[in-house]
PDB file of N, CA and C in Angstrom:
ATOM      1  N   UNK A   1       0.838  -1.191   0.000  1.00  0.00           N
ATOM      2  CA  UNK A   1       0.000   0.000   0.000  1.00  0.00           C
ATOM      3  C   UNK A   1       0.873   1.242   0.000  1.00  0.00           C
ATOM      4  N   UNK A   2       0.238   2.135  -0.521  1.00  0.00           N
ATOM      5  CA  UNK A   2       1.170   4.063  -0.425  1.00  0.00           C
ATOM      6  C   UNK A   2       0.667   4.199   0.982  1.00  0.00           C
ATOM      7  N   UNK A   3       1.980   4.959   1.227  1.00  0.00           N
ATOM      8  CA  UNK A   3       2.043   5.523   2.774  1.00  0.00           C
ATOM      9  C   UNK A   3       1.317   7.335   2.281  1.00  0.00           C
ATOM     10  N   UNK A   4       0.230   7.353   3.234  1.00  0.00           N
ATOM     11  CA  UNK A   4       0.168   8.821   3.004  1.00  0.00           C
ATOM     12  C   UNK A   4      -1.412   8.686   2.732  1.00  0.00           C
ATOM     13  N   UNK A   5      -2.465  10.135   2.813  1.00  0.00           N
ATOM     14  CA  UNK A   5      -3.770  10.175   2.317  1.00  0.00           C
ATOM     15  C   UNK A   5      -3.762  10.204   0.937  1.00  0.00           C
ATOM     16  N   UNK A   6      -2.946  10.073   0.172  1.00  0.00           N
ATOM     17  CA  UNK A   6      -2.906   9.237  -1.247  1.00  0.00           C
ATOM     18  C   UNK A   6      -3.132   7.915  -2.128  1.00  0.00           C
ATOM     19  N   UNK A   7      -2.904   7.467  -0.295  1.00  0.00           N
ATOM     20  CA  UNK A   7      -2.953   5.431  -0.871  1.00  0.00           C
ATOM     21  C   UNK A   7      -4.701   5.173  -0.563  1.00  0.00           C
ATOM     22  N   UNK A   8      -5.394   6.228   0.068  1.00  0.00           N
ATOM     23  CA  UNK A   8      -6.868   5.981  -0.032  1.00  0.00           C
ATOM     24  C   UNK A   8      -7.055   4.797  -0.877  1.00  0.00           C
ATOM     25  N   UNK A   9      -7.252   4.933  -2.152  1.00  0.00           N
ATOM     26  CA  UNK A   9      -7.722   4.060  -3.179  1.00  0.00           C
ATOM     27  C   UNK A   9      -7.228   3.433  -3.274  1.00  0.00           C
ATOM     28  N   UNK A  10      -5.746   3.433  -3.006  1.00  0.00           N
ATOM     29  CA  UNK A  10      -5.161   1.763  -3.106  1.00  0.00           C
ATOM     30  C   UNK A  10      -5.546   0.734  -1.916  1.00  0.00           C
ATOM     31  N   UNK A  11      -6.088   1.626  -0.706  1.00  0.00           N
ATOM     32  CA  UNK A  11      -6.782   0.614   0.330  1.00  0.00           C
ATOM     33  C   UNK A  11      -7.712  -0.372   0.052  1.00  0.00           C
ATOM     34  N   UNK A  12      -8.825   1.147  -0.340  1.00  0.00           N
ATOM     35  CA  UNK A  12      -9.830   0.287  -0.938  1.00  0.00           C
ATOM     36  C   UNK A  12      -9.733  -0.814  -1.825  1.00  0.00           C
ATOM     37  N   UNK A  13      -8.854  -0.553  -2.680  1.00  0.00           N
ATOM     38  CA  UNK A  13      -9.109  -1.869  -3.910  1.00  0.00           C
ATOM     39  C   UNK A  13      -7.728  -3.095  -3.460  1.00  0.00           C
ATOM     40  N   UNK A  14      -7.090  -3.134  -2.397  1.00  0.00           N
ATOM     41  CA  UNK A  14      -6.215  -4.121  -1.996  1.00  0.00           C
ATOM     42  C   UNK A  14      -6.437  -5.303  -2.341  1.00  0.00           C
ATOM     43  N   UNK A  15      -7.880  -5.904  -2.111  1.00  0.00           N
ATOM     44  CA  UNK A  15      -8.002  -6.383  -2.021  1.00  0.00           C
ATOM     45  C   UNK A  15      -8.350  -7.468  -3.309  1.00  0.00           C
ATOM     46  N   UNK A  16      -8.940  -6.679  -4.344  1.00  0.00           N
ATOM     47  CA  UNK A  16      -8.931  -6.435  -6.000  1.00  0.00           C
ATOM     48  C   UNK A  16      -6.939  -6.807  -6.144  1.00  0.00           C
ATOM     49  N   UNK A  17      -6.213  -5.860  -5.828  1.00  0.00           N
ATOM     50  CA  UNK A  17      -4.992  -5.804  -6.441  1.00  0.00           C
ATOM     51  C   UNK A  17      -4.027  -7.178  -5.712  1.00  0.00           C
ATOM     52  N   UNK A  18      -4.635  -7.692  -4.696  1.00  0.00           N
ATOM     53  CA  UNK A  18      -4.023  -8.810  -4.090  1.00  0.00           C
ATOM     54  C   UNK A  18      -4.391  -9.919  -4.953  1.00  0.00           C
ATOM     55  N   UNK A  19      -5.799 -10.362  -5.240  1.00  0.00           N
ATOM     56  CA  UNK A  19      -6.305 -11.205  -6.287  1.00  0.00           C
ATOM     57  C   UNK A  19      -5.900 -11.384  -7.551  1.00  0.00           C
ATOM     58  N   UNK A  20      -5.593  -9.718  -8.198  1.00  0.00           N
ATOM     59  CA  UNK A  20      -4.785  -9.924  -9.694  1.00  0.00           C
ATOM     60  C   UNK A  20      -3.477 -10.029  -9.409  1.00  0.00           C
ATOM     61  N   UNK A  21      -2.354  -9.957  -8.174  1.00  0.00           N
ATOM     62  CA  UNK A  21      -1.083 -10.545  -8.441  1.00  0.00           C
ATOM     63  C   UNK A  21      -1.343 -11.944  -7.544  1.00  0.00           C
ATOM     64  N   UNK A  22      -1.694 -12.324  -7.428  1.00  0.00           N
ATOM     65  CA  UNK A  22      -2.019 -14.064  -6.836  1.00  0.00           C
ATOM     66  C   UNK A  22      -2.499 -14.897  -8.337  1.00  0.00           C
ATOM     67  N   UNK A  23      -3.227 -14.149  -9.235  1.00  0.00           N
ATOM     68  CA  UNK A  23      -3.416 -14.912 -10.398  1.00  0.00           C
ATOM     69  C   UNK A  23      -5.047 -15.400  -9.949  1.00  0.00           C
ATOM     70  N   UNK A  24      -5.735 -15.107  -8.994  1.00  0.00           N
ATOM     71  CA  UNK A  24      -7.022 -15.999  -8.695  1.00  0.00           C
ATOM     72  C   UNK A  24      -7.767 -14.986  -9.633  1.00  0.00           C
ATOM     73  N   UNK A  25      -7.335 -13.747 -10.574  1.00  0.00           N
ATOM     74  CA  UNK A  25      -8.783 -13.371 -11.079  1.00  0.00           C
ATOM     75  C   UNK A  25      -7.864 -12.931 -12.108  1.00  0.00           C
ATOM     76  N   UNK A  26      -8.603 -12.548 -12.989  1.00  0.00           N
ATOM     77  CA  UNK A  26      -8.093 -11.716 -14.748  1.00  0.00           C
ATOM     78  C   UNK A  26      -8.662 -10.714 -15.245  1.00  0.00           C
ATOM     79  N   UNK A  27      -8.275  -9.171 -14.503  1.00  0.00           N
ATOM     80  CA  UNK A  27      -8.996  -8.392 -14.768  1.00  0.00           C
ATOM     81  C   UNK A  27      -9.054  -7.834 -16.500  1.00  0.00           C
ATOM     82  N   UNK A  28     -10.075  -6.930 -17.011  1.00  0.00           N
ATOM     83  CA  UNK A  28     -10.422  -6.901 -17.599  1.00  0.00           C
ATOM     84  C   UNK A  28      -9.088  -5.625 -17.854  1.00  0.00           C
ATOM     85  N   UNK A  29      -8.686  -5.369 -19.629  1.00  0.00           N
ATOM     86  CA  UNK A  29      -8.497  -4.091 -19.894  1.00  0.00           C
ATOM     87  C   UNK A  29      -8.533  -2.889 -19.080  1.00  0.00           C
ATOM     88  N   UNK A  30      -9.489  -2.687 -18.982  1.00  0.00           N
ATOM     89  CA  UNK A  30     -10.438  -1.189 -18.396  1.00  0.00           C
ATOM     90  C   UNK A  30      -9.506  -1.101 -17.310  1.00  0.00           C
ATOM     91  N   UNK A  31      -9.615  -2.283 -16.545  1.00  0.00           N
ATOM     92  CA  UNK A  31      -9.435  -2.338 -14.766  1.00  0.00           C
ATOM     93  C   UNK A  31      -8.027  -1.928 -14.789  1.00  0.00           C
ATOM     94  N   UNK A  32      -6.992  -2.772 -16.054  1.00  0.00           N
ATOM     95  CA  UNK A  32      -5.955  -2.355 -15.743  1.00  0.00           C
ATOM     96  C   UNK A  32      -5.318  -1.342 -15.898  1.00  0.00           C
ATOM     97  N   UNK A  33      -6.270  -0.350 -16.684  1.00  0.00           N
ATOM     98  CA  UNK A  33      -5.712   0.737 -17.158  1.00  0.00           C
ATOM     99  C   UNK A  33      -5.836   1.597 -15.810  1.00  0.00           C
ATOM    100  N   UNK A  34      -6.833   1.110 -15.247  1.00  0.00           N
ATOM    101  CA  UNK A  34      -7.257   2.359 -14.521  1.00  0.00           C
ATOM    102  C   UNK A  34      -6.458   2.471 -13.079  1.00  0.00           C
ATOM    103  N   UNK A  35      -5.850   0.792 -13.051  1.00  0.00           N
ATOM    104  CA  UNK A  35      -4.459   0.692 -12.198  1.00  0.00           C
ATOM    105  C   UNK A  35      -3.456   1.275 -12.282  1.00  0.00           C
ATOM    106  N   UNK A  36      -3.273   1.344 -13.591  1.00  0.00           N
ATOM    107  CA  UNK A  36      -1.971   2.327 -14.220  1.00  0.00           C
ATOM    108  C   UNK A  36      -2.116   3.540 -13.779  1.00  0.00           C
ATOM    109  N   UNK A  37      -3.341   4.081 -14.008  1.00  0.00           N
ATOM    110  CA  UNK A  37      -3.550   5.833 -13.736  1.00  0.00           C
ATOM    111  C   UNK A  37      -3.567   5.808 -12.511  1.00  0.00           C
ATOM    112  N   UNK A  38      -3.856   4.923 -11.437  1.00  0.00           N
ATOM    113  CA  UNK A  38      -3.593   5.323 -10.346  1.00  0.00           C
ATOM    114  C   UNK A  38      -2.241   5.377  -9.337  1.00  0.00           C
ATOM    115  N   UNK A  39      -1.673   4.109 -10.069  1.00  0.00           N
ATOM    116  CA  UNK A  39      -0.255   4.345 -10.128  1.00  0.00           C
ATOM    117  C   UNK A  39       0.565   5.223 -10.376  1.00  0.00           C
ATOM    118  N   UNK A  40       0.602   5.792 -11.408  1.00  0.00           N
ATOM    119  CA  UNK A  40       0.825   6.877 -12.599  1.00  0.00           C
ATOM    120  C   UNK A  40       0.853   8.267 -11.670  1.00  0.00           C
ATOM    121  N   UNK A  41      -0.592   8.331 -11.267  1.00  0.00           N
ATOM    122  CA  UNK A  41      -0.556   9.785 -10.459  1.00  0.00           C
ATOM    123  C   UNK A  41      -0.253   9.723  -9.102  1.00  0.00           C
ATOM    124  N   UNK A  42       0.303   8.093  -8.426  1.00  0.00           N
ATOM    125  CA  UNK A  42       1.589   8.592  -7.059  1.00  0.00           C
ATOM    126  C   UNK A  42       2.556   8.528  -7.810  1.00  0.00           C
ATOM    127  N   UNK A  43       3.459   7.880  -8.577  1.00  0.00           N
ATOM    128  CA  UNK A  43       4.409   7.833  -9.020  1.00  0.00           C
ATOM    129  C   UNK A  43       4.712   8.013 -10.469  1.00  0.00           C
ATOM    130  N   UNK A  44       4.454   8.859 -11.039  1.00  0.00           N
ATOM    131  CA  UNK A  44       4.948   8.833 -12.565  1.00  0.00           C
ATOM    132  C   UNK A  44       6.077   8.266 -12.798  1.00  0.00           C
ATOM    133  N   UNK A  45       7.525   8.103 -11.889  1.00  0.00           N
ATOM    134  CA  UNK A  45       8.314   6.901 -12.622  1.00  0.00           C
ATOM    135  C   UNK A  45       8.263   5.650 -12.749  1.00  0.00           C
ATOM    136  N   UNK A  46       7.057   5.431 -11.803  1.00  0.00           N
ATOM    137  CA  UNK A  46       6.825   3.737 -11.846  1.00  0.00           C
ATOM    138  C   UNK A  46       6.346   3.636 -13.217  1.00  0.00           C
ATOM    139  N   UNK A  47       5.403   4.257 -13.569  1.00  0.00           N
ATOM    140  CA  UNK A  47       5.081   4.177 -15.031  1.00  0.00           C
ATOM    141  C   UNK A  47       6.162   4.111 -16.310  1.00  0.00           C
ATOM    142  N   UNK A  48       6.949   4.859 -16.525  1.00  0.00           N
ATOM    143  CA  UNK A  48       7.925   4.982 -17.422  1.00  0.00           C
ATOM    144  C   UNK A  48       8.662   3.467 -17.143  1.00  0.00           C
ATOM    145  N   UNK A  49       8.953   3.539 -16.260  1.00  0.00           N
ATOM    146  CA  UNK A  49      10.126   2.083 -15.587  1.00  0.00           C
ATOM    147  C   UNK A  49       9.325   0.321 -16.271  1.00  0.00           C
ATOM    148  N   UNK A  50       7.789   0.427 -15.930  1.00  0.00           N
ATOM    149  CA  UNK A  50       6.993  -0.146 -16.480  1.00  0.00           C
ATOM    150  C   UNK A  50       6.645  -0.424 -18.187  1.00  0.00           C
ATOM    151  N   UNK A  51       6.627   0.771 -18.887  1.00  0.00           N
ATOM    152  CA  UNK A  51       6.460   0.871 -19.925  1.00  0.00           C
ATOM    153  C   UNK A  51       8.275   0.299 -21.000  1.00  0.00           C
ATOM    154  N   UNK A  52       9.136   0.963 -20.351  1.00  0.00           N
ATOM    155  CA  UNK A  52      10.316   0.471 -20.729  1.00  0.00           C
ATOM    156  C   UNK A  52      10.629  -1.067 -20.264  1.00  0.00           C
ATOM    157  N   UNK A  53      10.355  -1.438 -19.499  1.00  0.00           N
ATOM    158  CA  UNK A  53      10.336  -2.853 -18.850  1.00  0.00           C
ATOM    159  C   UNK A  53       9.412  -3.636 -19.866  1.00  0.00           C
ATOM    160  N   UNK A  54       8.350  -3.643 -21.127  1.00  0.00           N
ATOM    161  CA  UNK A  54       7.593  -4.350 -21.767  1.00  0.00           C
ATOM    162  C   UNK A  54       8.132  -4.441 -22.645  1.00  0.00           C
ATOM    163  N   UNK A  55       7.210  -5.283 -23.648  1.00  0.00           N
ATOM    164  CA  UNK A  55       7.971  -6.395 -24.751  1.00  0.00           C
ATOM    165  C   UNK A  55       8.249  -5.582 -25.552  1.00  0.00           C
ATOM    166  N   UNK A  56       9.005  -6.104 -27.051  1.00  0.00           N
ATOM    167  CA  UNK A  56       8.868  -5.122 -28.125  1.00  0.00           C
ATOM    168  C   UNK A  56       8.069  -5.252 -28.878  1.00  0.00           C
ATOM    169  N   UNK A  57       7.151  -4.188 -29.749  1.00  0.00           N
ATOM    170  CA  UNK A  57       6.231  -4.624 -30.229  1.00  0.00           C
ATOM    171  C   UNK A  57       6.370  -6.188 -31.496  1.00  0.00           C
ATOM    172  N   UNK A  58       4.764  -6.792 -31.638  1.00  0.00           N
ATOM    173  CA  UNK A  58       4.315  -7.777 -32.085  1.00  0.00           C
ATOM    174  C   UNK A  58       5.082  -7.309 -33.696  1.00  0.00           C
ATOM    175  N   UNK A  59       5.885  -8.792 -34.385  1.00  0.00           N
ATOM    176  CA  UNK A  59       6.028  -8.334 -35.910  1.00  0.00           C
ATOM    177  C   UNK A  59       4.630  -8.912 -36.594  1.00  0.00           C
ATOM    178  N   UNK A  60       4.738  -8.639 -37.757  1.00  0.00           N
ATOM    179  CA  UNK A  60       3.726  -9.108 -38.619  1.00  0.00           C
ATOM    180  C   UNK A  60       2.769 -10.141 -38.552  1.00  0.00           C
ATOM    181  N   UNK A  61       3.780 -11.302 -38.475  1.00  0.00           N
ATOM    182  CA  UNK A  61       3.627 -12.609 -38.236  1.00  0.00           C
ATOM    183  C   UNK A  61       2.980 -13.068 -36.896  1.00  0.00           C
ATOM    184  N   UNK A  62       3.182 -12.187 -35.860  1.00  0.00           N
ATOM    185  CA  UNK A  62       2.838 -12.544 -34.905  1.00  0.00           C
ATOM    186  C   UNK A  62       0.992 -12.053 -34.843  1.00  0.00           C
ATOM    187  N   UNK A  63       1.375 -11.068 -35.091  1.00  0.00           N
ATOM    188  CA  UNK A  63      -0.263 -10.188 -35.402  1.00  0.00           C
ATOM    189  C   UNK A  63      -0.620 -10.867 -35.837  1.00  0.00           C
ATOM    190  N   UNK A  64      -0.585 -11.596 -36.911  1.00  0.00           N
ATOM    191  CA  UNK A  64      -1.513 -12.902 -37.754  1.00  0.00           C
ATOM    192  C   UNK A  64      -2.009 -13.837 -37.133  1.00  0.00           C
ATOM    193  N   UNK A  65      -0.899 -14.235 -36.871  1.00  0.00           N
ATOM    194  CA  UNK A  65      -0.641 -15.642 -36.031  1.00  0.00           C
ATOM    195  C   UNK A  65      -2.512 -15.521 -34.580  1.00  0.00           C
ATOM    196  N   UNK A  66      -2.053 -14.000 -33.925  1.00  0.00           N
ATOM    197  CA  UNK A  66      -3.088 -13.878 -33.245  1.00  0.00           C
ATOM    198  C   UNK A  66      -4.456 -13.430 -33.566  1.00  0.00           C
ATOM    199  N   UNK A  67      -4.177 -12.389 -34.733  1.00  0.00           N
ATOM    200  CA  UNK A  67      -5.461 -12.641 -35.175  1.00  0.00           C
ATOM    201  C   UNK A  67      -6.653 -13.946 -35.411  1.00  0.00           C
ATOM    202  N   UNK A  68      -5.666 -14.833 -36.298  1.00  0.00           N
ATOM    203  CA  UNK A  68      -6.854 -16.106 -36.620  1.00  0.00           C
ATOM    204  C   UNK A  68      -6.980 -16.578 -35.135  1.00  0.00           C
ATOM    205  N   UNK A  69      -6.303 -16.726 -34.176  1.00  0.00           N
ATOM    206  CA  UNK A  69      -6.692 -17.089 -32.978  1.00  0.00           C
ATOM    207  C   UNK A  69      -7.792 -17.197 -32.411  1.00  0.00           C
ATOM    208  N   UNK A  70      -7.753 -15.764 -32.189  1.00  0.00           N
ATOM    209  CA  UNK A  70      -8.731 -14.821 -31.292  1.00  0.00           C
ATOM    210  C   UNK A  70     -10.365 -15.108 -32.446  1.00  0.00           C
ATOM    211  N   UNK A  71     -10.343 -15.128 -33.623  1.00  0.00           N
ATOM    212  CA  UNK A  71     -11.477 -14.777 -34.681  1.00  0.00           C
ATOM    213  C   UNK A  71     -12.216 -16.600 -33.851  1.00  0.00           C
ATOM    214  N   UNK A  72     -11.356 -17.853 -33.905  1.00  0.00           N
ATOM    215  CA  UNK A  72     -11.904 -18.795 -33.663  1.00  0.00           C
ATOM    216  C   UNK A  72     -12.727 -19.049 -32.274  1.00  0.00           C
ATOM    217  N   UNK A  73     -14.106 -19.375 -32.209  1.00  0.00           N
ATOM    218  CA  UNK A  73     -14.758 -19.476 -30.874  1.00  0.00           C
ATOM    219  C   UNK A  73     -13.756 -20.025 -29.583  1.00  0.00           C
ATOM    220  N   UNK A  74     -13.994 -19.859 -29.015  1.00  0.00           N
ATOM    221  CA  UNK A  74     -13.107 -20.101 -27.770  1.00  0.00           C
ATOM    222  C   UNK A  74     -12.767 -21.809 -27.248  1.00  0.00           C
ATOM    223  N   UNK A  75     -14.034 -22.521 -27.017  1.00  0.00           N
ATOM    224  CA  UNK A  75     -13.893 -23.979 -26.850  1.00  0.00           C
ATOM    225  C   UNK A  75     -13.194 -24.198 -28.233  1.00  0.00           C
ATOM    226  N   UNK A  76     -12.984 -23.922 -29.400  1.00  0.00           N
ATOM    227  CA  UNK A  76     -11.919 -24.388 -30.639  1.00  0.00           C
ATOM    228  C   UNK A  76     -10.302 -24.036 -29.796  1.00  0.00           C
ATOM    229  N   UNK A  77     -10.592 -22.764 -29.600  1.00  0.00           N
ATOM    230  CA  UNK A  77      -8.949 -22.245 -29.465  1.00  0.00           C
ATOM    231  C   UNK A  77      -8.639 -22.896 -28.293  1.00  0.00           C
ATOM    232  N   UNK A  78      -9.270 -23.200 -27.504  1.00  0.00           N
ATOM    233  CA  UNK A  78      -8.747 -24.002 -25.993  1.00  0.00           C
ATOM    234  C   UNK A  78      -8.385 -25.645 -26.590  1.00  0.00           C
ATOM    235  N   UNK A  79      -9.075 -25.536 -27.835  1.00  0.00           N
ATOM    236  CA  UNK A  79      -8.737 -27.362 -27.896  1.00  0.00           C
ATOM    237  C   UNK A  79      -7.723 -27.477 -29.299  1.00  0.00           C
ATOM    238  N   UNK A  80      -7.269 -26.296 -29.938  1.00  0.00           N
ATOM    239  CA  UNK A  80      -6.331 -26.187 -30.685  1.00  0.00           C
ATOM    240  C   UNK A  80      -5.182 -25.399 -29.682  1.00  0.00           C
ATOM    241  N   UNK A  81      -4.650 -24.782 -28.967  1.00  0.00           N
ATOM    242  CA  UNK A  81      -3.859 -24.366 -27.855  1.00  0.00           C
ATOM    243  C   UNK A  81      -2.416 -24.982 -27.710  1.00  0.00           C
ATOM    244  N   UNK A  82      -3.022 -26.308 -27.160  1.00  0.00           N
ATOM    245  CA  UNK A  82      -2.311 -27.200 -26.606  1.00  0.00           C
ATOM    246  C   UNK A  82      -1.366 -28.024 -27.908  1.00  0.00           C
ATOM    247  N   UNK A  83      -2.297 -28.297 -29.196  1.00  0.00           N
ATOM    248  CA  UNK A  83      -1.766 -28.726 -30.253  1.00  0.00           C
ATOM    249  C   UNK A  83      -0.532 -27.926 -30.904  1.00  0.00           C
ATOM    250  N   UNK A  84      -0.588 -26.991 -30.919  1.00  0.00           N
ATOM    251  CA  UNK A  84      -0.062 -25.789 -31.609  1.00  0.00           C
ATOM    252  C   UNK A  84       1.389 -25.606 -30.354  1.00  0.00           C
ATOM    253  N   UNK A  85       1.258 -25.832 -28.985  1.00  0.00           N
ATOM    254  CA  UNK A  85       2.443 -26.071 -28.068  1.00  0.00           C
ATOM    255  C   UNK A  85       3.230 -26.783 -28.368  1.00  0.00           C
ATOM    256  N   UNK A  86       2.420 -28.033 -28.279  1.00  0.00           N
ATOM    257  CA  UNK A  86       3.177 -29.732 -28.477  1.00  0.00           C
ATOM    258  C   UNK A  86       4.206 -29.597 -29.768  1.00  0.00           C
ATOM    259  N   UNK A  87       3.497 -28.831 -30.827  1.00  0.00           N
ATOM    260  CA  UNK A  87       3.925 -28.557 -32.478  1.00  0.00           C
ATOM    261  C   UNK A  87       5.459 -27.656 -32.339  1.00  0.00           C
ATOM    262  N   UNK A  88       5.434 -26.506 -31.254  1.00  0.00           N
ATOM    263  CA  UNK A  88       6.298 -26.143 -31.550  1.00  0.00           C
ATOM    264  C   UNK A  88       7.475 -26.295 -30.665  1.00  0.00           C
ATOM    265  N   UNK A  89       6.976 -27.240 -29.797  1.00  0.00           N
ATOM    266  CA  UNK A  89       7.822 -27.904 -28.827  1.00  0.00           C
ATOM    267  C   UNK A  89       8.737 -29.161 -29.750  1.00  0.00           C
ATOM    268  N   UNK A  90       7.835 -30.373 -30.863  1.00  0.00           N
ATOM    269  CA  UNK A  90       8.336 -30.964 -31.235  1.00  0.00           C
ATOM    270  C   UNK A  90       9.402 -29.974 -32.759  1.00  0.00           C
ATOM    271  N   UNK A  91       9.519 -28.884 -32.709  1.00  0.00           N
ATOM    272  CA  UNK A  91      10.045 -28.619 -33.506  1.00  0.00           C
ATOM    273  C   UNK A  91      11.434 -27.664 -32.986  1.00  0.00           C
ATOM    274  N   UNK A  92      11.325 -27.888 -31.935  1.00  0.00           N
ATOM    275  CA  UNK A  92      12.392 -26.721 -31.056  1.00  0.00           C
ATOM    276  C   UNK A  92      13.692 -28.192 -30.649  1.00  0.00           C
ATOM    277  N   UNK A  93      13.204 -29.523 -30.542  1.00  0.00           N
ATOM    278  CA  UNK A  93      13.636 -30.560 -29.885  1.00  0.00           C
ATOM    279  C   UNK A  93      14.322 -31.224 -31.133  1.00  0.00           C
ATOM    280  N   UNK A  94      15.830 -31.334 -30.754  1.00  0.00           N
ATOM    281  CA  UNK A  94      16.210 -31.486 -32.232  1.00  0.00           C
ATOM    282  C   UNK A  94      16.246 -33.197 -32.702  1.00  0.00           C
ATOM    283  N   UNK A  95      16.205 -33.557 -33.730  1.00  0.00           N
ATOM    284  CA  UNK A  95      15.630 -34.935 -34.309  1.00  0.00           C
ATOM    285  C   UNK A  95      16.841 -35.999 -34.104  1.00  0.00           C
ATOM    286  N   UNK A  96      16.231 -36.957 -33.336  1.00  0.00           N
ATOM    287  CA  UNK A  96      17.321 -38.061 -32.349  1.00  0.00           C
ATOM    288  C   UNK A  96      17.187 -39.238 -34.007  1.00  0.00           C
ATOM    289  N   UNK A  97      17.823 -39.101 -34.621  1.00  0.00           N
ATOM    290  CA  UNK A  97      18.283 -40.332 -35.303  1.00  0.00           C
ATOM    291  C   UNK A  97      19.337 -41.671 -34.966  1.00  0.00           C
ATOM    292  N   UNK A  98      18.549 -42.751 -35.454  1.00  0.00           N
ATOM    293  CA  UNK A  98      19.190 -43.673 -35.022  1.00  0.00           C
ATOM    294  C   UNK A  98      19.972 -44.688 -36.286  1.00  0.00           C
ATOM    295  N   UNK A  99      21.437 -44.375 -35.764  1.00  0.00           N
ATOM    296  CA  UNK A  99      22.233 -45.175 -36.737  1.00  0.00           C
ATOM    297  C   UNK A  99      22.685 -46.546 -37.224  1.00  0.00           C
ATOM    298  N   UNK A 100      22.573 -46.700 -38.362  1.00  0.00           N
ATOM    299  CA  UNK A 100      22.533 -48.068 -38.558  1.00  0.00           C
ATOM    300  C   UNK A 100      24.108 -48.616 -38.646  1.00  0.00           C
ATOM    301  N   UNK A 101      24.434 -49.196 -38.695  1.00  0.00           N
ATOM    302  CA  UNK A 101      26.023 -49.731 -38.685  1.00  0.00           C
ATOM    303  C   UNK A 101      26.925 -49.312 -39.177  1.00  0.00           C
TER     304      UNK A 101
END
């Protein structure tokens, strides 16, 4: 929590912000933005430090890749997921040939 009559709102929602770093909930967009801004306005360097700390943006391929994803109903993509792991797991694992004499 912020020390000070600033962390008000971070009191209140502790309990919200304990749940999304434990992983028991998945807040929405909105929620997290609005974490940021509250962050943001005690600390504006946490923000910058944050923003430099993230990925680099998505190339082409990747955008694709997530697009068709996301377009497929959800029980599909949960049961194509795992396939698409295994796939690039067996392709990262390099090929054990066995020699003949």
């Amino acid at each position: 929590m912020v020390a000070g009559g600033g962390g008000a709102p971070f009191a209140r929602h502790s309990g919200a912000v304990s749940q999304i770093c434990s992983g028991k909930t998945r807040p929405r967009d909105s929620t997290l933005n609005l974490l940021k801004l509250m962050v943001a306005r005690e600390n504006p360097e946490a923000l910058a430090l944050h923003e430099s700390a993230m990925s680099p943006p998505l190339e082409a391929w990747e955008m694709e890749l997530l697009t068709e994803l996301r377009r497929l109903p959800e029980a599909e993509r949960q049961r194509l997921l795992p396939l698409i792991e295994q796939m690039i797991r067996a392709m990262a694992t390099p090929l054990r040939r066995t020699s003949k004499g």
